[in-house]
Protein backbone atom coordinates (compact mmCIF):
# COMPACT_ATOMS: atom_id res chain seq x y z
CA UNK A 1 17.84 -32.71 0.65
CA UNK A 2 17.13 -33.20 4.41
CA UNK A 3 16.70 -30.02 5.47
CA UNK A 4 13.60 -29.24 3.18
CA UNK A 5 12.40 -32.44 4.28
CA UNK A 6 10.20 -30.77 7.97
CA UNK A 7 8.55 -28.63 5.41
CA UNK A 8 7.61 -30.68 2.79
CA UNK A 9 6.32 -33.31 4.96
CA UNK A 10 4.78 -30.68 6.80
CA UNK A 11 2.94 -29.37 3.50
CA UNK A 12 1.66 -32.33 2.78
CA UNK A 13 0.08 -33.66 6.40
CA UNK A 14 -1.60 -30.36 6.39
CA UNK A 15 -3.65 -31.03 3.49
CA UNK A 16 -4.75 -34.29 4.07
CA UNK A 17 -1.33 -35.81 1.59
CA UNK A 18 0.37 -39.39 3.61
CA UNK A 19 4.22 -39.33 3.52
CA UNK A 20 6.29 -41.25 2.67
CA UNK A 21 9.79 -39.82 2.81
CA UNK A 22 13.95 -40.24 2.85
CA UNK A 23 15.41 -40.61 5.85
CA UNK A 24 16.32 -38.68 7.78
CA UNK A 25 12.91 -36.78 8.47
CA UNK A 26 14.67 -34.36 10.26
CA UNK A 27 17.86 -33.42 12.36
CA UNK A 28 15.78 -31.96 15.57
CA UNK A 29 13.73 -33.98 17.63
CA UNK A 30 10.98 -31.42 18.22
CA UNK A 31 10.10 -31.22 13.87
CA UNK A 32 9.41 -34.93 14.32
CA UNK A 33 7.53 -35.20 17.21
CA UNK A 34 5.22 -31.99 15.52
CA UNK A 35 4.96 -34.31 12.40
CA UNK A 36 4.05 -37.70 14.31
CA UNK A 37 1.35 -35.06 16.13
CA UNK A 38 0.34 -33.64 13.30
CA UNK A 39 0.07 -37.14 11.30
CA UNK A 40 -1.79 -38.79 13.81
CA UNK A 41 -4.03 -35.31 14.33
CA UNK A 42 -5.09 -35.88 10.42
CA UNK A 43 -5.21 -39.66 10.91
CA UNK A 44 -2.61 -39.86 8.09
CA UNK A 45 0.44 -42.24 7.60
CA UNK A 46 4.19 -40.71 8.06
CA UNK A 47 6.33 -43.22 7.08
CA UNK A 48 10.30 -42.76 6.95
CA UNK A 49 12.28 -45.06 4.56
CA UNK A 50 15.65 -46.08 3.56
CA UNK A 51 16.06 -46.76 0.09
CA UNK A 52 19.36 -48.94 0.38
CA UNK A 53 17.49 -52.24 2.27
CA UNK A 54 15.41 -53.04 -1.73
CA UNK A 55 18.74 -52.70 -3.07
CA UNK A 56 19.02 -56.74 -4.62
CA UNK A 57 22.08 -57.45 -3.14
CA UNK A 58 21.14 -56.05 0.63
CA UNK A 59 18.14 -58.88 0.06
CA UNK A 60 20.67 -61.25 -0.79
CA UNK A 61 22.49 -60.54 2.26
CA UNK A 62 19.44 -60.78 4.59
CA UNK A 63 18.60 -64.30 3.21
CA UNK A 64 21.90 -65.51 4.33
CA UNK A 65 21.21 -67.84 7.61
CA UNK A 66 23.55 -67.81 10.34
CA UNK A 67 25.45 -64.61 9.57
CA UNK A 68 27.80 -63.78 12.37
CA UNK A 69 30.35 -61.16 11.18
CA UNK A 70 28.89 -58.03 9.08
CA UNK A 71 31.08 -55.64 7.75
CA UNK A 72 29.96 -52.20 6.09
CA UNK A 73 32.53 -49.54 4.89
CA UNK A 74 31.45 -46.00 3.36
CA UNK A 75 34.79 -44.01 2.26
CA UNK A 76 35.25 -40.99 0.37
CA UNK A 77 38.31 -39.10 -1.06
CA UNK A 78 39.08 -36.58 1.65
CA UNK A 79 35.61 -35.33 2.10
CA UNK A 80 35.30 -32.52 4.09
CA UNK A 81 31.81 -32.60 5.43
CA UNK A 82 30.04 -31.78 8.74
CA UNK A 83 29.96 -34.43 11.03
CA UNK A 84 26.01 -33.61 11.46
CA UNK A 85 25.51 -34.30 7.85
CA UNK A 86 28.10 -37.32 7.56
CA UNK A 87 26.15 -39.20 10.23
CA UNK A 88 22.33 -38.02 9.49
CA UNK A 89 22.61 -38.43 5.92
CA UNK A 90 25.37 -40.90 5.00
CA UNK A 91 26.28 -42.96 7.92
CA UNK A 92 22.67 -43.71 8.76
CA UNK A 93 22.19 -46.07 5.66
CA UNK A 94 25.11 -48.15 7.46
CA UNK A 95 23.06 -47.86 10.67
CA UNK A 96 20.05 -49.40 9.03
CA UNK A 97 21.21 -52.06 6.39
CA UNK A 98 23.28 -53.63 9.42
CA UNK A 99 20.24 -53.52 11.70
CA UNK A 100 18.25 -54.95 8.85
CA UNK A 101 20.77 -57.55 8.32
CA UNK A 102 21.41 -58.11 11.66
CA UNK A 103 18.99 -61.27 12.89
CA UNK A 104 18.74 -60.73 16.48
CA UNK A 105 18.04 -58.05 18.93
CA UNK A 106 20.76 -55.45 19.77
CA UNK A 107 22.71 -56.07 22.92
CA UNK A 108 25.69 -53.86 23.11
CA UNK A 109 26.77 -50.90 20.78
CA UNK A 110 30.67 -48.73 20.63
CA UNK A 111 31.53 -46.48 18.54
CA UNK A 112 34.41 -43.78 18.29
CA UNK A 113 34.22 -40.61 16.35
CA UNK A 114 37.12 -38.94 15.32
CA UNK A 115 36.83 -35.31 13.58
CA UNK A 116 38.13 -31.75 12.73
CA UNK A 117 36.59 -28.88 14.27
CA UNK A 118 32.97 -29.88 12.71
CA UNK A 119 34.26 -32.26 9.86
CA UNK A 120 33.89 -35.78 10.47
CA UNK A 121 37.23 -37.76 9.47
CA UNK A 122 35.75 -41.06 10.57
CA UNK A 123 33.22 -42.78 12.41
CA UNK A 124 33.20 -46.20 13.86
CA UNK A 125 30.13 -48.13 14.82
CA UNK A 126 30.19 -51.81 16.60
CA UNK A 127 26.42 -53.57 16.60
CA UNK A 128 26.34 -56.86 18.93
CA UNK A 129 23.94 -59.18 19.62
CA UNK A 130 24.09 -62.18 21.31
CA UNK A 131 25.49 -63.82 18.33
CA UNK A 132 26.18 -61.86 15.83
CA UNK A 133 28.82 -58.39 15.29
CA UNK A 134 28.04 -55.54 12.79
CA UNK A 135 31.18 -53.03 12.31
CA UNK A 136 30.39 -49.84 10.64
CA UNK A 137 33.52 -47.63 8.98
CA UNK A 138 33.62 -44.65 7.01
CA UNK A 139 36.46 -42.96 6.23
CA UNK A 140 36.32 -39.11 5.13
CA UNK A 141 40.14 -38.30 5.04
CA UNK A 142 41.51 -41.16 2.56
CA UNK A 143 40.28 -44.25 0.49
CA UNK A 144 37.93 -44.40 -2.44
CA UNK A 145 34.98 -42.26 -3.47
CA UNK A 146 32.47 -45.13 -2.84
């Protein structure tokens, strides 16, 4: 789980361990930066990964030439989860098998949010480059548990 994530990286840069570990590393900005210190400190490697890009069919995808339209959807059956945890935790393997996928740099970016209080309902994410679109949708309020 993400939030134990600062303190077992943590753990192991202190005593000489590399890391290797899930995205995201953390939700705060300052636990990273004091693990990049403390990594480069101890001359270690910290090394964040997501899981989903060695997934065979995401390779598939990436070997396709000239892709211009990529489309990723996430739903779940009326989900009601913070919008901190939707987008750190399940929206952000969208983020990075589309900017895996994508085969040029990233130009232009939109999104729109739209939630409850703290629950997200759905998030919206457009990727452009000079040739290529990414759209990003998931949908917390309706559709399939997927």
């Amino acid at each position: 789980a993400t939030k134990v994530h600062y303190e077992l990286a943590k753990r192991c840069l202190e005593n000489g361990i590399h890391v290797y570990i899930d995205k995201p590393l953390s939700v705060h900005l300052n636990e990273v930066r004091e693990l990049q210190e403390l990594a480069d400190k101890n001359q270690l490697i910290l090394m964040v990964g997501f899981n989903r890009r060695f997934a065979p069919m995401v390779e598939e995808l990436k070997r396709i030439p000239e892709k211009r339209l990529i489309q990723l959807q996430k739903n779940r059956i009326a989900a009601k989860e913070t919008t901190e945890f939707v987008l750190y935790d399940l929206f952000l393997h969208l983020i990075d098998t589309a900017v895996y996928l994508l085969d040029e740099p990233i130009l232009r970016t939109k999104y729109q949010i739209r939630e409850t209080k703290e629950y997200l309902e759905y998030a919206i994410l457009q990727l452009e480059t000079q040739n290529q679109t990414a759209i990003l949708t998931m949908d917390l309020a309706s559709g399939a548990n997927t």
